[in-house]
Protein backbone atom coordinates (compact mmCIF):
# COMPACT_ATOMS: atom_id res chain seq x y z
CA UNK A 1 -7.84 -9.38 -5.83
CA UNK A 2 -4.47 -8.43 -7.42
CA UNK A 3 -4.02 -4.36 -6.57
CA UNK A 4 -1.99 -2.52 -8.58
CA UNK A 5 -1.05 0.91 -7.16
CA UNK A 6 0.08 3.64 -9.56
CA UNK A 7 2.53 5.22 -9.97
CA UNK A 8 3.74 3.36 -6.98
CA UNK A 9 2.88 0.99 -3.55
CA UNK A 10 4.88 4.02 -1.83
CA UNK A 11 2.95 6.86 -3.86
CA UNK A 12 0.00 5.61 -3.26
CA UNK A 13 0.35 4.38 0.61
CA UNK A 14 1.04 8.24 1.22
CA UNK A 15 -1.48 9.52 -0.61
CA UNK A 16 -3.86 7.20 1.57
CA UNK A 17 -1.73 8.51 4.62
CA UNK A 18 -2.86 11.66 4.39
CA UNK A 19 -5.88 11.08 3.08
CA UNK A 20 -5.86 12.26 -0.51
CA UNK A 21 -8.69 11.65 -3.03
CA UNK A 22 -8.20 8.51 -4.82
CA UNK A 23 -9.03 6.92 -8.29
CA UNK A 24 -9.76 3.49 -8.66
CA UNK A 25 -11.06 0.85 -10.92
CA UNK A 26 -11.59 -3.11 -10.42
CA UNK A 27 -12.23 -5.35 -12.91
CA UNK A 28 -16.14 -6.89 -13.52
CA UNK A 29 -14.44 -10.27 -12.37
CA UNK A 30 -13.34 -8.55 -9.28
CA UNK A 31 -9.47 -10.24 -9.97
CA UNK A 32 -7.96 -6.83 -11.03
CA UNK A 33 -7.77 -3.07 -9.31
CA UNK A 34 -5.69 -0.18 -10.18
CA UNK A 35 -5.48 2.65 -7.99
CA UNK A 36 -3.80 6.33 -8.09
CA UNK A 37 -4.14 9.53 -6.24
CA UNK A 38 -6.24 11.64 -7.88
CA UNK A 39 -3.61 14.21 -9.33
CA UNK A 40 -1.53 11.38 -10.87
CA UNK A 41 -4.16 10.41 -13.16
CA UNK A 42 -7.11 12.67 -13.26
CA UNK A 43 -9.57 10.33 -14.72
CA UNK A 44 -10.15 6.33 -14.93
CA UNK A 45 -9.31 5.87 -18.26
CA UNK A 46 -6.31 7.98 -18.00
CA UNK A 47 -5.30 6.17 -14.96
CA UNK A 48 -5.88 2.51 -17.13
CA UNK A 49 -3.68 3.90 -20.01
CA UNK A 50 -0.73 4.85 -17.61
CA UNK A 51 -1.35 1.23 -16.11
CA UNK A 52 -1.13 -0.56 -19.46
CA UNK A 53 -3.94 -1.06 -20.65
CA UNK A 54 -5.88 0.66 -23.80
CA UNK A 55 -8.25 3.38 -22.69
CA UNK A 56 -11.31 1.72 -24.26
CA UNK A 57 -10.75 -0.88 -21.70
CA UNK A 58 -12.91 1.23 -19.32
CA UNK A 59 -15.91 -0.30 -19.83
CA UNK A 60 -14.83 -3.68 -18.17
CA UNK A 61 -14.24 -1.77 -14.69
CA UNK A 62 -16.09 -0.15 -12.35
CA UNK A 63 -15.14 2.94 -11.24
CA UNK A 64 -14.37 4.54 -7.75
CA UNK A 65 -13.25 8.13 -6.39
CA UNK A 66 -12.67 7.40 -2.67
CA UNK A 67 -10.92 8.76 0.26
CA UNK A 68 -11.82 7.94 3.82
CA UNK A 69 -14.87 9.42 4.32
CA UNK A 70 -16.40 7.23 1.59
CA UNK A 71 -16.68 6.37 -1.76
CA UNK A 72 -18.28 7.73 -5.22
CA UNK A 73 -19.16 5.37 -7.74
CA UNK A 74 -19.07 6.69 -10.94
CA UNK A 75 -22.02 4.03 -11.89
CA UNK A 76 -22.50 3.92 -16.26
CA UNK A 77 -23.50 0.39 -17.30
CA UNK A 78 -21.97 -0.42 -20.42
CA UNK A 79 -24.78 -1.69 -23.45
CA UNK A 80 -23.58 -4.95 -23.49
CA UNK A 81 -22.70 -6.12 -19.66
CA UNK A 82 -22.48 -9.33 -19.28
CA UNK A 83 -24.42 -9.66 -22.80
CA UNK A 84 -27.62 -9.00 -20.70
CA UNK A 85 -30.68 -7.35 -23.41
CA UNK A 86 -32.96 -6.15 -21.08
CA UNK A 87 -31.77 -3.10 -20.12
CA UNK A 88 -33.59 -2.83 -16.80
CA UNK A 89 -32.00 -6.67 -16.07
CA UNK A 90 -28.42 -5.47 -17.23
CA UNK A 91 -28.59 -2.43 -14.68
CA UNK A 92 -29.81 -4.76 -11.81
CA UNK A 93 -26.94 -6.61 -12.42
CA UNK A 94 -24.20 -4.36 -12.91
CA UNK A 95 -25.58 -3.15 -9.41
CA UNK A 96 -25.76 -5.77 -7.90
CA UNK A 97 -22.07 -7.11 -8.78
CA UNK A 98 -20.84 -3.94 -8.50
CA UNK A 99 -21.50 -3.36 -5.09
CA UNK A 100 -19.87 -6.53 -4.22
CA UNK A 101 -16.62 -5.88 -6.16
CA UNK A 102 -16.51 -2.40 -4.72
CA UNK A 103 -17.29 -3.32 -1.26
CA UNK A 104 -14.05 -6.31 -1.51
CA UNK A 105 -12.09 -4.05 -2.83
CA UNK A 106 -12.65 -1.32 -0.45
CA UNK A 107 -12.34 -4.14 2.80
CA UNK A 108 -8.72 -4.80 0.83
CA UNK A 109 -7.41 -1.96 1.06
CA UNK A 110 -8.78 -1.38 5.02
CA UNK A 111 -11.42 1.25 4.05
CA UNK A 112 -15.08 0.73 5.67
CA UNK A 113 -16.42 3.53 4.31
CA UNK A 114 -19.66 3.50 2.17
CA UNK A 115 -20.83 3.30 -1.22
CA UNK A 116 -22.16 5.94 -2.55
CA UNK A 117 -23.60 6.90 -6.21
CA UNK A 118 -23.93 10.67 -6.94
CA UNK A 119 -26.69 11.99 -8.49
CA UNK A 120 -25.79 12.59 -12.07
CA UNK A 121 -25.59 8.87 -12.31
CA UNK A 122 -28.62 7.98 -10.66
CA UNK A 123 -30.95 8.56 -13.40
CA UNK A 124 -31.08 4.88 -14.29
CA UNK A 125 -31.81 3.38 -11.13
CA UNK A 126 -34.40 6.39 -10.44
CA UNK A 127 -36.09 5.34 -13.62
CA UNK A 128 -36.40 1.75 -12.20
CA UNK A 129 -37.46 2.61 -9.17
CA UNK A 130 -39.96 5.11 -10.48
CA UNK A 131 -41.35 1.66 -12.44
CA UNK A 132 -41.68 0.00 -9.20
CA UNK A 133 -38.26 -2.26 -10.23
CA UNK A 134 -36.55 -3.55 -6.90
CA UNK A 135 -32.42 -3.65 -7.43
């Protein structure tokens, strides 16, 4: 995985250091991360634009705030992931792949913390589960 740290390796090796809230995406392919302290970009697609690319790029990452006592997965499952229909299928796998991009990325940058996905964006994986769907 290629990790790209914004604004800079040194910015964002202190901001680690002492522990700062970080911003992060990785790429659905899992080749690509970009990562900032929090206050340098403020929000994912903010931190993509600064980083080159075209803030509509945002739904072809996955999307982390971390520091070291875990990490927050800001989990919204773009309509057409991996050109799945069934929505319920499409979730299951943007789970499922997302937990294993997230959880490389995370071992690459030596945080083995967990995964965690707030409420707000659990309403599509409690309406699975409330259908007796496994994920």
């Amino acid at each position: 995985m290629n990790i790209i740290k914004y604004p800079s390796t040194e910015d964002v090796n202190k901001a680690i250091a002492e522990d700062e809230p970080l911003l992060a995406v990785m790429s659905f392919d899992g080749k690509t991360a970009i990562m900032s302290q929090i206050d340098e970009a403020m929000e994912h697609h903010i931190l993509l634009m600064k980083s080159g690319y075209k803030d509509t790029d945002i739904d072809k990452f996955f999307r982390i705030v971390l520091d070291q006592s875990g990490a927050d997965w800001t989990f919204i499952c773009p309509p057409n992931y991996k050109n799945i229909p069934f929505k319920d299928k499409r979730i299951e796998a943007f789970y499922k792949d997302g937990f294993a991009v997230i959880s490389d990325f995370l071992h690459s940058i030596g945080y083995i913390v967990g995964i965690n996905i707030p409420k707000r964006y659990r309403r599509h994986l409690d309406a699975m589960n409330d259908n007796n769907n496994i994920i």
